[in-house]
PDB file of N, CA and C in Angstrom:
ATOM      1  N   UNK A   1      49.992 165.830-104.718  1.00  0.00           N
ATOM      2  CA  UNK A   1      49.087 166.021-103.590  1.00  0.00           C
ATOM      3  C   UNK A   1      48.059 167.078-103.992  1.00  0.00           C
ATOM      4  N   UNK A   2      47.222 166.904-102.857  1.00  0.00           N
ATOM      5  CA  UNK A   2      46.063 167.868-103.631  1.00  0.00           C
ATOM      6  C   UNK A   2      45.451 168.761-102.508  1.00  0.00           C
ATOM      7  N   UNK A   3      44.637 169.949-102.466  1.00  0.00           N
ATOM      8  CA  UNK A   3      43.837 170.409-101.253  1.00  0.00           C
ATOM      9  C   UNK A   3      42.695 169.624-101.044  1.00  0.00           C
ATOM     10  N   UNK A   4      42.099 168.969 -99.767  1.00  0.00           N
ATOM     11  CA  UNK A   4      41.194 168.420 -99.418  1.00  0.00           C
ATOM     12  C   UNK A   4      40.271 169.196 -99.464  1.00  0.00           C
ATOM     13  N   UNK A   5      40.212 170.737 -98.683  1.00  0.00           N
ATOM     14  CA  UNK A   5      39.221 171.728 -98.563  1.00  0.00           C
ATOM     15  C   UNK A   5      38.674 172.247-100.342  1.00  0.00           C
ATOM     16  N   UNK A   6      39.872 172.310-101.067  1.00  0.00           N
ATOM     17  CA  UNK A   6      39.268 172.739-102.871  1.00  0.00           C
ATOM     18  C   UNK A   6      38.600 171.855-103.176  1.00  0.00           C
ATOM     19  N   UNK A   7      39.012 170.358-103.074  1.00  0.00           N
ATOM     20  CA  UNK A   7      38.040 168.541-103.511  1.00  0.00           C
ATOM     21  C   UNK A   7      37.273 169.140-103.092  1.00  0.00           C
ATOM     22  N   UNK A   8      36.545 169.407-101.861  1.00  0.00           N
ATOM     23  CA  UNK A   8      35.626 169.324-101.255  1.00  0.00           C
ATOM     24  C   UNK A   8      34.396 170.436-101.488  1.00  0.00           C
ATOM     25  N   UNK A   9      34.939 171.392-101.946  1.00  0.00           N
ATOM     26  CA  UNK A   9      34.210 172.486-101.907  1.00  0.00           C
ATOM     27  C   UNK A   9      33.490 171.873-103.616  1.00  0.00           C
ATOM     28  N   UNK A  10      34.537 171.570-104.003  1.00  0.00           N
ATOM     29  CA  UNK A  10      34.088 171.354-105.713  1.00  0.00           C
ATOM     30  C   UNK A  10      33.543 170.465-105.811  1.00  0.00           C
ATOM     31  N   UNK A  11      33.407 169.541-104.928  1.00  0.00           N
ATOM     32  CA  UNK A  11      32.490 168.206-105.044  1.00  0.00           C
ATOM     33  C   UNK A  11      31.104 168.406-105.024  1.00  0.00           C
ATOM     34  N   UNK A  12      31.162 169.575-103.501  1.00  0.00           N
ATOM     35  CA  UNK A  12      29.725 170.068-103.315  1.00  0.00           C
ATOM     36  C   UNK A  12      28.583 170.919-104.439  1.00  0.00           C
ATOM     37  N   UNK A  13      29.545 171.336-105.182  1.00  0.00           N
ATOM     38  CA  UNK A  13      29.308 172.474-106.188  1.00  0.00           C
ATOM     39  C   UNK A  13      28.322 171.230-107.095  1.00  0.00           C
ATOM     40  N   UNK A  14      29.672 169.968-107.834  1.00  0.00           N
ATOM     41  CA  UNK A  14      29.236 169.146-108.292  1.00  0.00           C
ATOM     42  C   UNK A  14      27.647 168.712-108.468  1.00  0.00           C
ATOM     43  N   UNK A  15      27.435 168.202-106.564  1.00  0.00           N
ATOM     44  CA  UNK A  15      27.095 167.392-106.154  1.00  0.00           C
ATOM     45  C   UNK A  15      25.753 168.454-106.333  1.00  0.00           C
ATOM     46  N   UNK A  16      25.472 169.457-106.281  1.00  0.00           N
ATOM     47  CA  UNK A  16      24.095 170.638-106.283  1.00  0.00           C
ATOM     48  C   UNK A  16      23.885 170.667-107.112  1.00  0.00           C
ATOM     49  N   UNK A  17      24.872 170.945-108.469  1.00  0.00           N
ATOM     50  CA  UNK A  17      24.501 170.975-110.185  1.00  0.00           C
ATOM     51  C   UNK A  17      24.063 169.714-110.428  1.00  0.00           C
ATOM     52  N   UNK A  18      24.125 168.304-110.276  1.00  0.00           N
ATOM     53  CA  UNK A  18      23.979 167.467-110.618  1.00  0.00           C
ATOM     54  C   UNK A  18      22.221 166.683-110.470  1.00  0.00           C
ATOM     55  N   UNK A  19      22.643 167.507-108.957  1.00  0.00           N
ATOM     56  CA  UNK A  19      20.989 166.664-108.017  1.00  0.00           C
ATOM     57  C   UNK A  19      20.320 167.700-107.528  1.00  0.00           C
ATOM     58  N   UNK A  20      20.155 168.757-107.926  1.00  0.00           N
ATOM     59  CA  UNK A  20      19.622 169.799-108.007  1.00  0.00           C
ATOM     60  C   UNK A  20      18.137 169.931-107.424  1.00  0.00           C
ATOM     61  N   UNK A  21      17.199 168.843-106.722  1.00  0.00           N
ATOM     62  CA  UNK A  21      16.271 168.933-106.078  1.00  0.00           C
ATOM     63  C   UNK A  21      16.749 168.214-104.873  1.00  0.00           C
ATOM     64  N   UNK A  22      18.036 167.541-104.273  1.00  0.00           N
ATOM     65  CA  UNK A  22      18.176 167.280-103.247  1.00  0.00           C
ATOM     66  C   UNK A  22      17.983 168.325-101.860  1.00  0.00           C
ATOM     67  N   UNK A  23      18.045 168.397-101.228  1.00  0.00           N
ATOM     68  CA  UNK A  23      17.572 169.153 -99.782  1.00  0.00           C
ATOM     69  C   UNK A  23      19.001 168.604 -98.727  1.00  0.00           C
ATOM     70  N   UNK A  24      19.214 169.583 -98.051  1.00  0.00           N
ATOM     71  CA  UNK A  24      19.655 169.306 -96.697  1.00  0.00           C
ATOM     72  C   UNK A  24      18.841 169.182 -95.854  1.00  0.00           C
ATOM     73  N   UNK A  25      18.772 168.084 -95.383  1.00  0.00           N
ATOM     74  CA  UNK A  25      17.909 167.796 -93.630  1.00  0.00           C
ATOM     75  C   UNK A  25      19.204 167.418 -92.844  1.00  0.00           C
ATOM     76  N   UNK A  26      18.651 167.040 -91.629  1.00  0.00           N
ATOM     77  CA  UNK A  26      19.125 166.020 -90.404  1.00  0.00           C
ATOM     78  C   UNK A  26      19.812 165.332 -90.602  1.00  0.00           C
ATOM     79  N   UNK A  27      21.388 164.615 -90.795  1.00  0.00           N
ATOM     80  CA  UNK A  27      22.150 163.845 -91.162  1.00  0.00           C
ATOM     81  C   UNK A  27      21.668 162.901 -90.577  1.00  0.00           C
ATOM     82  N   UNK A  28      21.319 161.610 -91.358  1.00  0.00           N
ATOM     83  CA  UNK A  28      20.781 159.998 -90.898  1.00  0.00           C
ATOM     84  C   UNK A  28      22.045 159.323 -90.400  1.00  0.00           C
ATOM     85  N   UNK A  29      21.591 158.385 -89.665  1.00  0.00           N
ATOM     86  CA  UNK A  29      22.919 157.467 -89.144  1.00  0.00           C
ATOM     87  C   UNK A  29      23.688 156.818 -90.802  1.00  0.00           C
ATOM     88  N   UNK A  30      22.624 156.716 -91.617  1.00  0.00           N
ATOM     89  CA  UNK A  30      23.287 156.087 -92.862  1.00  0.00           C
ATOM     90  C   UNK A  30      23.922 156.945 -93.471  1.00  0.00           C
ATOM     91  N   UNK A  31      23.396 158.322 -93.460  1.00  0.00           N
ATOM     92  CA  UNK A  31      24.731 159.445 -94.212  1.00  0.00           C
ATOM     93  C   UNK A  31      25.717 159.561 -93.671  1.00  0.00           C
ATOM     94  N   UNK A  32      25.940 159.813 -92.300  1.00  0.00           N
ATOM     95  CA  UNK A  32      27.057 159.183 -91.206  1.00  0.00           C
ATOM     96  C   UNK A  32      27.959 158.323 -91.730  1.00  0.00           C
ATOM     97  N   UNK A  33      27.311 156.829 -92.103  1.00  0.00           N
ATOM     98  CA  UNK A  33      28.280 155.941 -92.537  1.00  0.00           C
ATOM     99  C   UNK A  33      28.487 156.213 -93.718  1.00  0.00           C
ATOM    100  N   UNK A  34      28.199 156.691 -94.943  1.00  0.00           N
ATOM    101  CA  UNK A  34      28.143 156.890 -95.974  1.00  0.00           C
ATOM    102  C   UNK A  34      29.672 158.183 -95.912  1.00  0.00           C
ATOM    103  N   UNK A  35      29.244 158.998 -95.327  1.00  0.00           N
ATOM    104  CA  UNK A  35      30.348 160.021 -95.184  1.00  0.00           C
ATOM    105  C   UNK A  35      31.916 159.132 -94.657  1.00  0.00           C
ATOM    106  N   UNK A  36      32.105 158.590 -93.388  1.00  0.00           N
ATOM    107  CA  UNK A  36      33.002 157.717 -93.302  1.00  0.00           C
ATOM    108  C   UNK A  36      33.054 156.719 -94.170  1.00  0.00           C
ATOM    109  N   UNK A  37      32.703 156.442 -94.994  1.00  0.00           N
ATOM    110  CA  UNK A  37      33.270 155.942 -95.912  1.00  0.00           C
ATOM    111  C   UNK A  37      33.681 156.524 -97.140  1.00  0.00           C
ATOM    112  N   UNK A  38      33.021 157.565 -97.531  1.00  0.00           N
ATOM    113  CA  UNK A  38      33.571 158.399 -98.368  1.00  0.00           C
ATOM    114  C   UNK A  38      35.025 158.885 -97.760  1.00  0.00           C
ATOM    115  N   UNK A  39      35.129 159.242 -96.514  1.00  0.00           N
ATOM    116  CA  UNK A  39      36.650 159.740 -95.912  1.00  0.00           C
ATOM    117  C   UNK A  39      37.501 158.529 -96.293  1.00  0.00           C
ATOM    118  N   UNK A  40      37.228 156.987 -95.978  1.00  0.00           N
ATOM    119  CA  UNK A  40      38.453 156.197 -96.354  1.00  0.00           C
ATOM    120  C   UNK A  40      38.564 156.334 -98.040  1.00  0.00           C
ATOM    121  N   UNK A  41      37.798 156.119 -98.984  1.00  0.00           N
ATOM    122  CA  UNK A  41      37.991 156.461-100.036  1.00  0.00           C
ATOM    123  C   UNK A  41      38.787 158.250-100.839  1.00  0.00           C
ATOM    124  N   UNK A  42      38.751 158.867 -99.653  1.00  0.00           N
ATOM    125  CA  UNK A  42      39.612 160.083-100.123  1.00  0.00           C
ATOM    126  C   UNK A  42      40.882 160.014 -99.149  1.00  0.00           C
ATOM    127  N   UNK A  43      41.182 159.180 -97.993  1.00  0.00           N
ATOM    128  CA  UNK A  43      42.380 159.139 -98.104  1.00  0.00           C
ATOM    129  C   UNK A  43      43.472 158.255 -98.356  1.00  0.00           C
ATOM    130  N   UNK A  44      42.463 156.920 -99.405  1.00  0.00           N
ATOM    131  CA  UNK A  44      43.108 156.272-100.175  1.00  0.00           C
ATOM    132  C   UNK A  44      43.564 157.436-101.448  1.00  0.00           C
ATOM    133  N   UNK A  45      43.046 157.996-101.833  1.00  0.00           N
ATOM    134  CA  UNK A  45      43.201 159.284-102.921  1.00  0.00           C
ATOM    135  C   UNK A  45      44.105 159.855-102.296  1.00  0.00           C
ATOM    136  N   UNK A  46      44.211 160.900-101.419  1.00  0.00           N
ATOM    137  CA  UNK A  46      45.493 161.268-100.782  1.00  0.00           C
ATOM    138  C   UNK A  46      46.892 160.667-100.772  1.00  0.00           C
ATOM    139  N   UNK A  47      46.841 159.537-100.411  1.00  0.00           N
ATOM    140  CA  UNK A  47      48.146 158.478 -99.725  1.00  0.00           C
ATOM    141  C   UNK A  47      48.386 158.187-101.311  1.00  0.00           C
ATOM    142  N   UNK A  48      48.024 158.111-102.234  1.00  0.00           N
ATOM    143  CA  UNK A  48      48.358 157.641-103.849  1.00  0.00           C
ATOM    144  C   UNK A  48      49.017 158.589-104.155  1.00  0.00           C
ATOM    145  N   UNK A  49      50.065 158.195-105.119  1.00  0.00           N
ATOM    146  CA  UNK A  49      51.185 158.679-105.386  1.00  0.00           C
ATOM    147  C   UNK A  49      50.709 159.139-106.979  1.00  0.00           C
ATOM    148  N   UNK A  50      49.630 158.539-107.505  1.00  0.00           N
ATOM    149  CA  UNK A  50      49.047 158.871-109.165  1.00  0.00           C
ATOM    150  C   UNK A  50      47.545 158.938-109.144  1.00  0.00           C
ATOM    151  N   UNK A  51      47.682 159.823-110.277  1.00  0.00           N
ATOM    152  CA  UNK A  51      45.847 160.136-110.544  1.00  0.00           C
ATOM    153  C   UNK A  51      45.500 158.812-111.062  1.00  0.00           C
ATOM    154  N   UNK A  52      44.267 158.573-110.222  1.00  0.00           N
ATOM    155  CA  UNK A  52      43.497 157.852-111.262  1.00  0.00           C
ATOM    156  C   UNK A  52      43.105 158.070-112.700  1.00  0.00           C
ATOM    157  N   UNK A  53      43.349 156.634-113.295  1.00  0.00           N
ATOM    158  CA  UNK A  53      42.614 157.496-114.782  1.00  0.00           C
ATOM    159  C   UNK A  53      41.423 156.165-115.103  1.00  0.00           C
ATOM    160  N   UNK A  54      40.053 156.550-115.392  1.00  0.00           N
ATOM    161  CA  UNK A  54      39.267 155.568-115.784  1.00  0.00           C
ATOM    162  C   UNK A  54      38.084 155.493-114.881  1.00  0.00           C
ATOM    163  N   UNK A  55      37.085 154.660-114.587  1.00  0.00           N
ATOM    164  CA  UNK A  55      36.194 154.353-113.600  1.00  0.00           C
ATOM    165  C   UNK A  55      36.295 153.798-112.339  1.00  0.00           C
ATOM    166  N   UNK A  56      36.432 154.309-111.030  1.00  0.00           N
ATOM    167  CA  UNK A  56      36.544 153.036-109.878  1.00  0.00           C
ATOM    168  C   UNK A  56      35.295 152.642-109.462  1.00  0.00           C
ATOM    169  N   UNK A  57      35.069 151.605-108.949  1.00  0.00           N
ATOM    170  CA  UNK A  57      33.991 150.431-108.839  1.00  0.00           C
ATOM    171  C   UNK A  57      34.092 150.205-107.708  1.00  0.00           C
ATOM    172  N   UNK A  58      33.375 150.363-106.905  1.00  0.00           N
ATOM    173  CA  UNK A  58      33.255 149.906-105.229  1.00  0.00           C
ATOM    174  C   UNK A  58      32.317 149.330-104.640  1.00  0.00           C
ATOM    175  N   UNK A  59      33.084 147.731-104.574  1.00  0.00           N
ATOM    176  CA  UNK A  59      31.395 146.571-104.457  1.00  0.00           C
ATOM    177  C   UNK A  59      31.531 146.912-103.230  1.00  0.00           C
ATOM    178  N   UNK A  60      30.248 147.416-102.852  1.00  0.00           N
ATOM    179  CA  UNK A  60      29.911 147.611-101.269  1.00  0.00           C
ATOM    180  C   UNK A  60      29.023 146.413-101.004  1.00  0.00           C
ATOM    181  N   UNK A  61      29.025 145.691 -99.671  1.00  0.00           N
ATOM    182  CA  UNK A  61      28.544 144.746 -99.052  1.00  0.00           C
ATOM    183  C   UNK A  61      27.475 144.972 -98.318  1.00  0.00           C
ATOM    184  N   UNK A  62      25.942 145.456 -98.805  1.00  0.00           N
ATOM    185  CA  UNK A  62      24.921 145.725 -97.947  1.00  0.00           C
ATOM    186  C   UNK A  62      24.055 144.698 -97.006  1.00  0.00           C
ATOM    187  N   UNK A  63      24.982 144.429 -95.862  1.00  0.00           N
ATOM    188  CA  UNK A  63      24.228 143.196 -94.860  1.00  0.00           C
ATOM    189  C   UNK A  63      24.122 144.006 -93.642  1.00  0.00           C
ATOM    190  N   UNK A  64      23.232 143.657 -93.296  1.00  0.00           N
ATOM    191  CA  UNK A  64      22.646 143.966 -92.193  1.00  0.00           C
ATOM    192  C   UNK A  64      23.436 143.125 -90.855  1.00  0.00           C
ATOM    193  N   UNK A  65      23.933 143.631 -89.733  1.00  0.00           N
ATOM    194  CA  UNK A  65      25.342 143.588 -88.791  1.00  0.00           C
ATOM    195  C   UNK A  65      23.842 143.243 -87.601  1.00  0.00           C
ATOM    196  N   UNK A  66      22.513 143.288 -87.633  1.00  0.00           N
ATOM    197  CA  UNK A  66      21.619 142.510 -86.611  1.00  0.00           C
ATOM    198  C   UNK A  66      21.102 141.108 -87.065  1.00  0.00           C
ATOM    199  N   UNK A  67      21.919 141.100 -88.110  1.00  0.00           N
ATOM    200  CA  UNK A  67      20.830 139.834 -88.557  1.00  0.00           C
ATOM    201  C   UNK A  67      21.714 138.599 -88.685  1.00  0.00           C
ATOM    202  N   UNK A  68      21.152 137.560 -87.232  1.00  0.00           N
ATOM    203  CA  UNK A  68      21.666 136.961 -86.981  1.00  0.00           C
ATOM    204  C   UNK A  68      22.605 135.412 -87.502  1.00  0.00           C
ATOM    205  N   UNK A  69      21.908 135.481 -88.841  1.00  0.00           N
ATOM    206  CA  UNK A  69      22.564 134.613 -89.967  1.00  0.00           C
ATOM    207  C   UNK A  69      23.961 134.634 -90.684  1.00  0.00           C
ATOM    208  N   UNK A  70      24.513 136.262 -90.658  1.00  0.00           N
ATOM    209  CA  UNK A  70      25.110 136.767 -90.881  1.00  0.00           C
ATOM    210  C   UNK A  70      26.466 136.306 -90.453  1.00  0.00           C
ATOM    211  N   UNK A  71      27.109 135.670 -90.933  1.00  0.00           N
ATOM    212  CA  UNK A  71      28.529 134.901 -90.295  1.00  0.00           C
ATOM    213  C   UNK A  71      29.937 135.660 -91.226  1.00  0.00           C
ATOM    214  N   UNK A  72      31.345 135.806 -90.695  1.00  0.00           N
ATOM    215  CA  UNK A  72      32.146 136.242 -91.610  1.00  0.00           C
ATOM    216  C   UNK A  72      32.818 135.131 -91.773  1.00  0.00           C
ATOM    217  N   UNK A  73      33.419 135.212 -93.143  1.00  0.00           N
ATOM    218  CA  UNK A  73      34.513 133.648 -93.237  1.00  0.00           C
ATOM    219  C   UNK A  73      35.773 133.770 -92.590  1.00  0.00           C
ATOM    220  N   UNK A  74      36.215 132.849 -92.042  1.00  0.00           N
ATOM    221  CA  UNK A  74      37.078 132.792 -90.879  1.00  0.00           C
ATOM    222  C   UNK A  74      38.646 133.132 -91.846  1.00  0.00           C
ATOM    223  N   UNK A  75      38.520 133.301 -93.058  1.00  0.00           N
ATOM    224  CA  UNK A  75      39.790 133.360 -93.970  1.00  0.00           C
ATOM    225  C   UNK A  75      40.061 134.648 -94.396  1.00  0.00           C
ATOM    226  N   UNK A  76      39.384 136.052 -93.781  1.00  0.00           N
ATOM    227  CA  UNK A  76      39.485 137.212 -93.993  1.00  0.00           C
ATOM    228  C   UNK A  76      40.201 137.655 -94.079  1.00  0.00           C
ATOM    229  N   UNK A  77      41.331 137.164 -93.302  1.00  0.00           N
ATOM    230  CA  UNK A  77      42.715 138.079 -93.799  1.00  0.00           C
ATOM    231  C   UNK A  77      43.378 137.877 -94.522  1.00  0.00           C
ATOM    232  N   UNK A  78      43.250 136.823 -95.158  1.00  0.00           N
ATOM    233  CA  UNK A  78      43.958 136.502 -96.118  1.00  0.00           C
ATOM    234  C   UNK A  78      43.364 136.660 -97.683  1.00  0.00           C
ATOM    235  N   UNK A  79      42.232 137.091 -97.473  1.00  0.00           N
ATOM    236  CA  UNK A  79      41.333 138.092 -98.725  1.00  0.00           C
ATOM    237  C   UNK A  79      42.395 139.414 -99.338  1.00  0.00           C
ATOM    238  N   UNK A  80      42.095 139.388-100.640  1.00  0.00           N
ATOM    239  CA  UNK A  80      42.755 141.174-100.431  1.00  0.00           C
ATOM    240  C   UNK A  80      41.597 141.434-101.186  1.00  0.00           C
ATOM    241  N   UNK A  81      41.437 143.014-101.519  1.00  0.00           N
ATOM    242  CA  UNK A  81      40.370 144.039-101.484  1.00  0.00           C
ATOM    243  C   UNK A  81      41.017 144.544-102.279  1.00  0.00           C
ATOM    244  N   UNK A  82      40.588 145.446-104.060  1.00  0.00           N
ATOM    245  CA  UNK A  82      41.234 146.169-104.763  1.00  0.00           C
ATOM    246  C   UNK A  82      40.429 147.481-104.578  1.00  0.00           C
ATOM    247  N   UNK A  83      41.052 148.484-104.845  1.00  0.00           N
ATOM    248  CA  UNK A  83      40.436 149.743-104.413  1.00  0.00           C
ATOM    249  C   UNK A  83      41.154 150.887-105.590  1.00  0.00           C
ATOM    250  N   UNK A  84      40.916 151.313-106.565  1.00  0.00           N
ATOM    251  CA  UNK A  84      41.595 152.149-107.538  1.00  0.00           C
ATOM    252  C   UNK A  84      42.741 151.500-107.965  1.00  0.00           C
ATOM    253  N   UNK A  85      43.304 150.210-108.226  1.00  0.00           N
ATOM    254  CA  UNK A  85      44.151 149.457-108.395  1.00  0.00           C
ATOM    255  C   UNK A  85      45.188 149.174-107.329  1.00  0.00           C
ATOM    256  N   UNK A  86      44.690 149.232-106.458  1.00  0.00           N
ATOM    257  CA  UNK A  86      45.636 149.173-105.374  1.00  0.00           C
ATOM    258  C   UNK A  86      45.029 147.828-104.563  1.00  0.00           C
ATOM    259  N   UNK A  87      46.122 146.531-104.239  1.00  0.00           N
ATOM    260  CA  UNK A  87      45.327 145.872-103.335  1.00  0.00           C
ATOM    261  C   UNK A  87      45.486 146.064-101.970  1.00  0.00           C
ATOM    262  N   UNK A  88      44.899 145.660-100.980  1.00  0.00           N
ATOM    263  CA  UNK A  88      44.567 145.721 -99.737  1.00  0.00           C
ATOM    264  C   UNK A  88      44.623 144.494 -98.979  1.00  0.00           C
ATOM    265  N   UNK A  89      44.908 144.023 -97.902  1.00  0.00           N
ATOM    266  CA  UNK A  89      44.554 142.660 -96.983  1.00  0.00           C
ATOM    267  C   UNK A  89      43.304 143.483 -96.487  1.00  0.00           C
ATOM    268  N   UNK A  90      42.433 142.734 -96.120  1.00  0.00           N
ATOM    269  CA  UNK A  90      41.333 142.626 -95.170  1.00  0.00           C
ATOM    270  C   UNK A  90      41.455 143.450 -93.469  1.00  0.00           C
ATOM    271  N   UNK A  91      42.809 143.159 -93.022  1.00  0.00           N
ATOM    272  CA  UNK A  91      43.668 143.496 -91.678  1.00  0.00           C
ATOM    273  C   UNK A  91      43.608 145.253 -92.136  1.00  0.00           C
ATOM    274  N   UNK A  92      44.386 145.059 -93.317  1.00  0.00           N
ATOM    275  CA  UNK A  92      44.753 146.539 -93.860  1.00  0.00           C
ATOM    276  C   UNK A  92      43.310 147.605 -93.721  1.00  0.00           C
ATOM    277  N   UNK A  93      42.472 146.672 -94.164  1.00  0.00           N
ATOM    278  CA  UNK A  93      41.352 147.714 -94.839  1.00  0.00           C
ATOM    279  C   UNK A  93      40.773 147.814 -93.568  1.00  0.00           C
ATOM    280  N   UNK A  94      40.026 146.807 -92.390  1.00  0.00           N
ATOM    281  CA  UNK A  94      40.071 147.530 -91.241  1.00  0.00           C
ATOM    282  C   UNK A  94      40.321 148.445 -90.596  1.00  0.00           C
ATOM    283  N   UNK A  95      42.043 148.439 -90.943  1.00  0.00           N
ATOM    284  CA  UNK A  95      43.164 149.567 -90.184  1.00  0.00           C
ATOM    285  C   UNK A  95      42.568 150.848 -90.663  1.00  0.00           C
ATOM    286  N   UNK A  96      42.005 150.962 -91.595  1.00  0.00           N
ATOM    287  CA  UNK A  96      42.204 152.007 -92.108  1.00  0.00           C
ATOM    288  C   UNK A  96      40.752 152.479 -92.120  1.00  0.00           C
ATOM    289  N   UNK A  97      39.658 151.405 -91.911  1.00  0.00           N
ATOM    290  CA  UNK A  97      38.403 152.412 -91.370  1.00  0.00           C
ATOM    291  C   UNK A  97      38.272 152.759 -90.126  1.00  0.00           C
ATOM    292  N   UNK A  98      38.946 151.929 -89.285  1.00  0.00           N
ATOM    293  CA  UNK A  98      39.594 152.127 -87.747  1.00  0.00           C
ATOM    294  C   UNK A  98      40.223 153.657 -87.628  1.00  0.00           C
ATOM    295  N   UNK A  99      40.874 153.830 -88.278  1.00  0.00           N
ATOM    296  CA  UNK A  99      41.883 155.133 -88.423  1.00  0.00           C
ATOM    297  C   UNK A  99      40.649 156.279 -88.515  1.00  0.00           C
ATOM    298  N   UNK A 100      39.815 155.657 -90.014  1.00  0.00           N
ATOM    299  CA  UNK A 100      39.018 157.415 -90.432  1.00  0.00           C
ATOM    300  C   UNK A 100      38.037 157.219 -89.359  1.00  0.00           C
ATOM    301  N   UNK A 101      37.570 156.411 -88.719  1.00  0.00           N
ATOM    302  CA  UNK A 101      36.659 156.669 -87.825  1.00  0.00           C
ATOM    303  C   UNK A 101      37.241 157.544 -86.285  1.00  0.00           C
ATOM    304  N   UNK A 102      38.546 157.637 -86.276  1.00  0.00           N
ATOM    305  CA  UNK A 102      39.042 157.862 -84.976  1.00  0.00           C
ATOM    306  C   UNK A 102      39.508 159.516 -85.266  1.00  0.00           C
ATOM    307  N   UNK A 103      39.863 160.036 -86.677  1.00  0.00           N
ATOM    308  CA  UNK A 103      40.291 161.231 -86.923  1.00  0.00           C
ATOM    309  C   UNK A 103      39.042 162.153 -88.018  1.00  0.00           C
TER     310      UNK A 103
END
């Protein structure tokens, strides 16, 4: 297990050395989502029992949720989702942005 508050502090550190002309403004509704989703991705990290070792890859799905073309396949739950080698059902991965959005 690890401290969330040390990740975090050291990420930021990271995250300033790295991008070093970024700015703090006004949090956008998209950093919003961006942040909740960064939370399910750290407490998939948490709930893991082993360090990752290697690159994780996270195909994110950028569609637009007004645009009315936009249909989901009716076989979703029965999808699974890999996430740091771990798979997921579709039901699961819900549950669990359901969860970080509520805490």
């Amino acid at each position: 297990m690890f401290d969330i508050a040390n990740v975090m502090h050291l990420f930021n550190q990271l995250v300033r050395e790295k991008y070093p002309n970024c700015t703090i403004d006004e949090p956008s509704s998209r950093d919003y989502e961006i942040a909740n989703q960064l939370t399910v991705v750290i407490g998939l990290f948490m709930n893991s029992a082993e360090v990752l070792q290697g690159d994780v890859v996270l195909e994110i799905d950028d569609y637009d949720d007004d645009d009315g073309e936009y249909m989901l396949e009716s076989d979703d739950d029965q999808k699974s989702l890999t996430v740091g080698g771990h798979s997921y059902s579709y039901k699961t991965m819900l549950e669990i942005v359901e969860f970080a959005n509520t805490h």
